[in-house]
PDB file of N, CA and C in Angstrom:
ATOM      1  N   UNK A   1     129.380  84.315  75.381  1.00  0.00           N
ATOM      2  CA  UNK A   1     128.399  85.364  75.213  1.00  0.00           C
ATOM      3  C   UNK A   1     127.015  84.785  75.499  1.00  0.00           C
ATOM      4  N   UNK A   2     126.118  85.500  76.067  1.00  0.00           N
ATOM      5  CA  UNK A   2     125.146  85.261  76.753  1.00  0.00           C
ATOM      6  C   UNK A   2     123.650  85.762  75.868  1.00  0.00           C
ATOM      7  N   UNK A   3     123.644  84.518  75.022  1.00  0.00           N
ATOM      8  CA  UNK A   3     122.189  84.332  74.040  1.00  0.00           C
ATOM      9  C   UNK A   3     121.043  85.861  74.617  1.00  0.00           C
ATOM     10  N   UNK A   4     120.374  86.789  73.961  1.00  0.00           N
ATOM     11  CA  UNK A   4     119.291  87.214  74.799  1.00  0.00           C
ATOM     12  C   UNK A   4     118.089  87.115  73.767  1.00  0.00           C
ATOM     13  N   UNK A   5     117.156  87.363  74.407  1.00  0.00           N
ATOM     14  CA  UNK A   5     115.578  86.907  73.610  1.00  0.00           C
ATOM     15  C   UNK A   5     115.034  88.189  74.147  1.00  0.00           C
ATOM     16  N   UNK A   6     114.351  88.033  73.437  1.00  0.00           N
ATOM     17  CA  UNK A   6     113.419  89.647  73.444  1.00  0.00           C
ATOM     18  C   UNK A   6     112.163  89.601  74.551  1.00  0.00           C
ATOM     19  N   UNK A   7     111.811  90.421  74.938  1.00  0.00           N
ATOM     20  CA  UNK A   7     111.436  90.739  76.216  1.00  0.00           C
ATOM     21  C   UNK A   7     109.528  90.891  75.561  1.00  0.00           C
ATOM     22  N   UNK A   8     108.604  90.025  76.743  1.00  0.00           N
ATOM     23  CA  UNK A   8     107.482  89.750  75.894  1.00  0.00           C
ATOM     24  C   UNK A   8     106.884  90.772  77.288  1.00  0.00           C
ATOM     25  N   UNK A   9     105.917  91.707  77.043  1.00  0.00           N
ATOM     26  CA  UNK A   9     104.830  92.605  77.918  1.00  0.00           C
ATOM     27  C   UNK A   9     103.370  92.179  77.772  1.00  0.00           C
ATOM     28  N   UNK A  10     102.888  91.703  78.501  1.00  0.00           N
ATOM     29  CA  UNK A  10     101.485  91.747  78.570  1.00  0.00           C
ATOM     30  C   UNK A  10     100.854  93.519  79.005  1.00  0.00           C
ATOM     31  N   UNK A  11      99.989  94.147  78.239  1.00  0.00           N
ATOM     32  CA  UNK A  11      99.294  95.303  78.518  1.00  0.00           C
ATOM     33  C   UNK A  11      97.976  95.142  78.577  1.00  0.00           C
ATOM     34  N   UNK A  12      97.296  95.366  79.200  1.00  0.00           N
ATOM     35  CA  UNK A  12      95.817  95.474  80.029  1.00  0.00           C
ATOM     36  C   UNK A  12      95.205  97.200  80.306  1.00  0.00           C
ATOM     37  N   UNK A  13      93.953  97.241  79.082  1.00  0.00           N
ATOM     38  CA  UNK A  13      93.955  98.703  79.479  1.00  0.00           C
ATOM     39  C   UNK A  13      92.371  98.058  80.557  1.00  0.00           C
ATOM     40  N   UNK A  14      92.293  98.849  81.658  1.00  0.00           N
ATOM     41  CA  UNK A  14      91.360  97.864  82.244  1.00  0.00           C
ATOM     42  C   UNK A  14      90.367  99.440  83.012  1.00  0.00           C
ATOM     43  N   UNK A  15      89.018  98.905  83.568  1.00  0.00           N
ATOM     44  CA  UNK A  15      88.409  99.809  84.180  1.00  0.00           C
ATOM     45  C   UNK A  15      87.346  98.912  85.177  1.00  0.00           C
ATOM     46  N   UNK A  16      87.247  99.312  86.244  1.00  0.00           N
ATOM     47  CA  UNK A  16      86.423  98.385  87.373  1.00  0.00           C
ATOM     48  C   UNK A  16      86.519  96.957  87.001  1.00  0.00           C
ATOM     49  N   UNK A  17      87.207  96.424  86.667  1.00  0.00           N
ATOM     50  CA  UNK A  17      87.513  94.628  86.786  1.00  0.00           C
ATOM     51  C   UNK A  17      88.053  93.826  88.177  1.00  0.00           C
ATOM     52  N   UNK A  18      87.649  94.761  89.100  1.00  0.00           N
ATOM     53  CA  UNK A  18      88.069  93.848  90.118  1.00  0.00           C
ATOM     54  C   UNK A  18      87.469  92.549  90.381  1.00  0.00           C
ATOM     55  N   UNK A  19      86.650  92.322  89.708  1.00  0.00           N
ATOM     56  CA  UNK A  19      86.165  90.960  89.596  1.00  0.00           C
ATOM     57  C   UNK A  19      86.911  89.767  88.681  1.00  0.00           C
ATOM     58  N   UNK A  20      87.280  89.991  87.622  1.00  0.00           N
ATOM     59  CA  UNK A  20      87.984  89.484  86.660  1.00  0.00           C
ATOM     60  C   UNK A  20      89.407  89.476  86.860  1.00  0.00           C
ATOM     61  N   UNK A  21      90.099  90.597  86.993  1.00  0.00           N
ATOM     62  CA  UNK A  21      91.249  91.081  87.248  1.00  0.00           C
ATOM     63  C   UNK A  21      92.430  90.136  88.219  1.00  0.00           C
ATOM     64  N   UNK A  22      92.067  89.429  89.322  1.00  0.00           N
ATOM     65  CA  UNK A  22      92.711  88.708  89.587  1.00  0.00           C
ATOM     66  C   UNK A  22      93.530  87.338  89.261  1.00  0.00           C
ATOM     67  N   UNK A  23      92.057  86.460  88.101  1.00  0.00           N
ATOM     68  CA  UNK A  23      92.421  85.540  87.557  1.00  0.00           C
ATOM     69  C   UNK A  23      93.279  85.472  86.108  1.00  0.00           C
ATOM     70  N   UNK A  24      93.027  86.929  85.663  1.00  0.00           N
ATOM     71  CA  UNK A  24      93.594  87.062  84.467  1.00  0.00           C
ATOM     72  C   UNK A  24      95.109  87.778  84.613  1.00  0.00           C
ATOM     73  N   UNK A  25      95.588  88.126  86.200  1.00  0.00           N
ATOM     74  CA  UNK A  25      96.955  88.407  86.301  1.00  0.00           C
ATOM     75  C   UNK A  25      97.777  87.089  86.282  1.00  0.00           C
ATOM     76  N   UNK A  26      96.902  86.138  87.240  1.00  0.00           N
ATOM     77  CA  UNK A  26      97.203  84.717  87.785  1.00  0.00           C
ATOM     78  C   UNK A  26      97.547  84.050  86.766  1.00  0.00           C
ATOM     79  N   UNK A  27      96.916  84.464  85.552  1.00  0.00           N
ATOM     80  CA  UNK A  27      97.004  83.374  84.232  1.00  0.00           C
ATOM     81  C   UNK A  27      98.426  84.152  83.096  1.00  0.00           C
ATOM     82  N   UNK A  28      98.574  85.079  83.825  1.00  0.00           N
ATOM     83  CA  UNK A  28     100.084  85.740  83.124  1.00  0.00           C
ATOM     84  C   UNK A  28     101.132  85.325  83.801  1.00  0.00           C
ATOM     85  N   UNK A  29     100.917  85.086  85.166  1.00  0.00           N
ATOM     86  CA  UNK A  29     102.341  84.885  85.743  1.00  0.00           C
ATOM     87  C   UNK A  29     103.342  83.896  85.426  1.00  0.00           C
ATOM     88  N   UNK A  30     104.468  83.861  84.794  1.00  0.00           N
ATOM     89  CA  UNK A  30     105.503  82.929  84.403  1.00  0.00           C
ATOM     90  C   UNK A  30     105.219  83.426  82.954  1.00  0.00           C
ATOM     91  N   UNK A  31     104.373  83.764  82.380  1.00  0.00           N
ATOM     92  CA  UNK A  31     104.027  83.950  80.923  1.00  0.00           C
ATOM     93  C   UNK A  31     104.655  84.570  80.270  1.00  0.00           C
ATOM     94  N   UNK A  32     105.024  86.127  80.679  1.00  0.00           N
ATOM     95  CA  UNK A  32     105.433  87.169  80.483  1.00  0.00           C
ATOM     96  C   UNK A  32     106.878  87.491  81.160  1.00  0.00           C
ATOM     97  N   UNK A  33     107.462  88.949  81.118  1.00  0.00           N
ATOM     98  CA  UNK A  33     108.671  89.374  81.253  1.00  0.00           C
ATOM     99  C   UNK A  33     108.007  90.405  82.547  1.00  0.00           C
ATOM    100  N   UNK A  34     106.763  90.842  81.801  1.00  0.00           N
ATOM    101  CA  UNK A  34     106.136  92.142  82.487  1.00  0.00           C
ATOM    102  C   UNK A  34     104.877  92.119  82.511  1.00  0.00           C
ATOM    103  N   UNK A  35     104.418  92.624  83.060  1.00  0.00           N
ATOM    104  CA  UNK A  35     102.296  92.932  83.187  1.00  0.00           C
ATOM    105  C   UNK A  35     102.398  94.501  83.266  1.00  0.00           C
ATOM    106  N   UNK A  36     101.842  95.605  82.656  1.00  0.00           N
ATOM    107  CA  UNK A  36     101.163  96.541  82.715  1.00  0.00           C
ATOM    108  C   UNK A  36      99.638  96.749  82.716  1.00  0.00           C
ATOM    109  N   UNK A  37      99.528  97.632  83.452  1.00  0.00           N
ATOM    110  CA  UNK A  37      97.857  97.486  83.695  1.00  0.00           C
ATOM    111  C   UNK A  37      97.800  98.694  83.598  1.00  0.00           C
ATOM    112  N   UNK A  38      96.860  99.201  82.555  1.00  0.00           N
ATOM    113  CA  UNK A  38      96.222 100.738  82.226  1.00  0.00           C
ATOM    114  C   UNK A  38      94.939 100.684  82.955  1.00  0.00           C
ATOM    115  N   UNK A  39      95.284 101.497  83.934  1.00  0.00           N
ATOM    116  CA  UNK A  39      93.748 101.846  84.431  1.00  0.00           C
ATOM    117  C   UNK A  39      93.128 103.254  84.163  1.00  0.00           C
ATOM    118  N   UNK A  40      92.009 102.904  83.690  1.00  0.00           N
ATOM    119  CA  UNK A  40      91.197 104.204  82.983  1.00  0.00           C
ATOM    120  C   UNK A  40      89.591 104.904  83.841  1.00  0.00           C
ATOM    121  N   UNK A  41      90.209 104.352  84.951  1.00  0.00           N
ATOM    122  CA  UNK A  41      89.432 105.403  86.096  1.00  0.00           C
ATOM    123  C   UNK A  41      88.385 104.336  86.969  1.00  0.00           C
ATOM    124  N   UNK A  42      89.072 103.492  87.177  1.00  0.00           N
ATOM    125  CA  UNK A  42      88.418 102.356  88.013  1.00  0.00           C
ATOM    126  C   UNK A  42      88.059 102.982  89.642  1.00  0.00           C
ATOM    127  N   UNK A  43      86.482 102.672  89.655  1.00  0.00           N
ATOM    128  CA  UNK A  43      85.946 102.901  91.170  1.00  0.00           C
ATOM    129  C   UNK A  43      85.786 101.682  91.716  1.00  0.00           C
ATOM    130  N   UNK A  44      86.668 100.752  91.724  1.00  0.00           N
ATOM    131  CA  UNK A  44      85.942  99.347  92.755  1.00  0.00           C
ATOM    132  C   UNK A  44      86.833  98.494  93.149  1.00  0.00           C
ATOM    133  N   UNK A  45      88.123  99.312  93.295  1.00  0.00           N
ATOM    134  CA  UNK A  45      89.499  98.675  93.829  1.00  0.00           C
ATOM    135  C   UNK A  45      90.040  98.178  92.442  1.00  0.00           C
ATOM    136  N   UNK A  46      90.228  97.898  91.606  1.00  0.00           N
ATOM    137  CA  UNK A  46      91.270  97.244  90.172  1.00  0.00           C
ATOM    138  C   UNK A  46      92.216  97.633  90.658  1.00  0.00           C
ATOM    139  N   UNK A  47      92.739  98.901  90.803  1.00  0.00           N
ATOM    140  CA  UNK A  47      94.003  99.834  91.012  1.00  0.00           C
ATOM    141  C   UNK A  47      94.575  98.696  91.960  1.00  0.00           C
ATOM    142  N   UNK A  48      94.084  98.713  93.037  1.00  0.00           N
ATOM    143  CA  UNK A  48      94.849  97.942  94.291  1.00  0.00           C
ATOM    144  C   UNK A  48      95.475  96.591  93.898  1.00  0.00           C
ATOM    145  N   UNK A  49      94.247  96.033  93.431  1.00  0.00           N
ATOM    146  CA  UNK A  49      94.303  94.344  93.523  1.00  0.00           C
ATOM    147  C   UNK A  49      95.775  94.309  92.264  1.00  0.00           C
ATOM    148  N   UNK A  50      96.107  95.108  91.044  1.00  0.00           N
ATOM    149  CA  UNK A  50      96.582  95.222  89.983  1.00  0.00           C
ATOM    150  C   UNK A  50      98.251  95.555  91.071  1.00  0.00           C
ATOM    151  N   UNK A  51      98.197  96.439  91.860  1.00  0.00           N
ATOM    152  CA  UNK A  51      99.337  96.634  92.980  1.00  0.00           C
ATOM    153  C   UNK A  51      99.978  95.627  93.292  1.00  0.00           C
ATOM    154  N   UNK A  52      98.827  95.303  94.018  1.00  0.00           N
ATOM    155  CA  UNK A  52      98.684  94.041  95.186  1.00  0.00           C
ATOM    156  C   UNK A  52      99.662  92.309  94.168  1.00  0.00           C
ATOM    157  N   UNK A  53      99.383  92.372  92.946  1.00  0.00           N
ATOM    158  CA  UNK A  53     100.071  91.454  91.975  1.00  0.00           C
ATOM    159  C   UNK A  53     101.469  92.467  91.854  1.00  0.00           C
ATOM    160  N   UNK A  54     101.441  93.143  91.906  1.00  0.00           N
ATOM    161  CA  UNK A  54     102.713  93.780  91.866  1.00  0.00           C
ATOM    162  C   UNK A  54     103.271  93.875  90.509  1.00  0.00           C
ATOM    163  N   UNK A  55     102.181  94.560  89.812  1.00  0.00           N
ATOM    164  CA  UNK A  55     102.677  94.925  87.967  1.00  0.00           C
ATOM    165  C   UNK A  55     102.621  96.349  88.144  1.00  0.00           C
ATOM    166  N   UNK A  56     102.997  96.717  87.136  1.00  0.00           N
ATOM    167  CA  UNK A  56     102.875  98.241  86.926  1.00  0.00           C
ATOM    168  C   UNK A  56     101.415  99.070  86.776  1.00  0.00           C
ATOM    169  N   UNK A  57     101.235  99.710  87.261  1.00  0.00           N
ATOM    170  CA  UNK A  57     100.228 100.301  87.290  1.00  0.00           C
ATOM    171  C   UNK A  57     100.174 102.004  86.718  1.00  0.00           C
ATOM    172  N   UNK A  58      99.956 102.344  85.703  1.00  0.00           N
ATOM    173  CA  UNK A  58      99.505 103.470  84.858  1.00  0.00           C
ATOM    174  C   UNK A  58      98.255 104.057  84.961  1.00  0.00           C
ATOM    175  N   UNK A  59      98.152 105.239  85.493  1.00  0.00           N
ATOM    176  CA  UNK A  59      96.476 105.897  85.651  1.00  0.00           C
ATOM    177  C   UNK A  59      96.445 106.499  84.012  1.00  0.00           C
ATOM    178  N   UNK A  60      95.516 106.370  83.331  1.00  0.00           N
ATOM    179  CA  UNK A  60      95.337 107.558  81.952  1.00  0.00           C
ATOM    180  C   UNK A  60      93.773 107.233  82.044  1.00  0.00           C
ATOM    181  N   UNK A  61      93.494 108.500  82.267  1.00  0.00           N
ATOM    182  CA  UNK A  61      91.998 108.984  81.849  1.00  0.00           C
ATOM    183  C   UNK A  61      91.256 108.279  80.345  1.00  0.00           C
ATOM    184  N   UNK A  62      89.890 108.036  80.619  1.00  0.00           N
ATOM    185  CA  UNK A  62      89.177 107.229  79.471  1.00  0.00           C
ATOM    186  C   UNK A  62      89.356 108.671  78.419  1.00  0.00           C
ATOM    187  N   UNK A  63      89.179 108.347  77.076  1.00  0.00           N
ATOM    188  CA  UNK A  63      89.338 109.183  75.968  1.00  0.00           C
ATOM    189  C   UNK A  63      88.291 108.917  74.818  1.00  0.00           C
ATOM    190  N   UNK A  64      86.994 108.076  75.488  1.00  0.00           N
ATOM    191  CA  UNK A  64      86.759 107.640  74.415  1.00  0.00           C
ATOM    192  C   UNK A  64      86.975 106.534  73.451  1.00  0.00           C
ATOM    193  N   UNK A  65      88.035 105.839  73.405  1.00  0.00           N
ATOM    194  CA  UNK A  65      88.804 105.282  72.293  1.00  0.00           C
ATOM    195  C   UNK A  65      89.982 104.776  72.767  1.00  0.00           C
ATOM    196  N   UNK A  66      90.476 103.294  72.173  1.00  0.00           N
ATOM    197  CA  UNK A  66      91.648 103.042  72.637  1.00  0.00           C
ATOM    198  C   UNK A  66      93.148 103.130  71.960  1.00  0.00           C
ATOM    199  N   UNK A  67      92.925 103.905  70.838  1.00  0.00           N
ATOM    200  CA  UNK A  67      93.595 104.536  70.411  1.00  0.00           C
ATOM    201  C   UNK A  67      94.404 105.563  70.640  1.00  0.00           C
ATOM    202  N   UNK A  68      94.545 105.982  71.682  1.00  0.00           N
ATOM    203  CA  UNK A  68      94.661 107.308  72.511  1.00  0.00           C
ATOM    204  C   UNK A  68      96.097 107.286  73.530  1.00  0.00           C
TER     205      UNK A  68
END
């Protein structure tokens, strides 16, 4: 029988970080199981570059609060 371990997600609720955004996927990779990236209405490419790493990508509108 084949031991299993529980499955670890990195989540990122993120908005215009295409500046940041690359080094902080770079620094997950091997880390994690998964990367999700919440994008909350980014105008300056995030969306892409967040693709482009090839994690999941979720659009949800800002709300105010990250509680939401």
């Amino acid at each position: 029988m084949t031991e299993s371990r529980p499955l670890v997600s990195a989540c990122l609720i993120v908005r215009n970080e295409s500046e940041s955004l690359p080094a902080c996927l770079a620094s997950l990779e091997g880390l994690v199981d998964e990367i999700i990236v919440v994008d909350t209405g980014s105008t300056d490419g995030t969306e892409q570059i967040a693709r482009e790493f090839g994690v999941r990508v979720v659009g949800e509108a800002w709300q105010d609060d990250f509680s939401h």
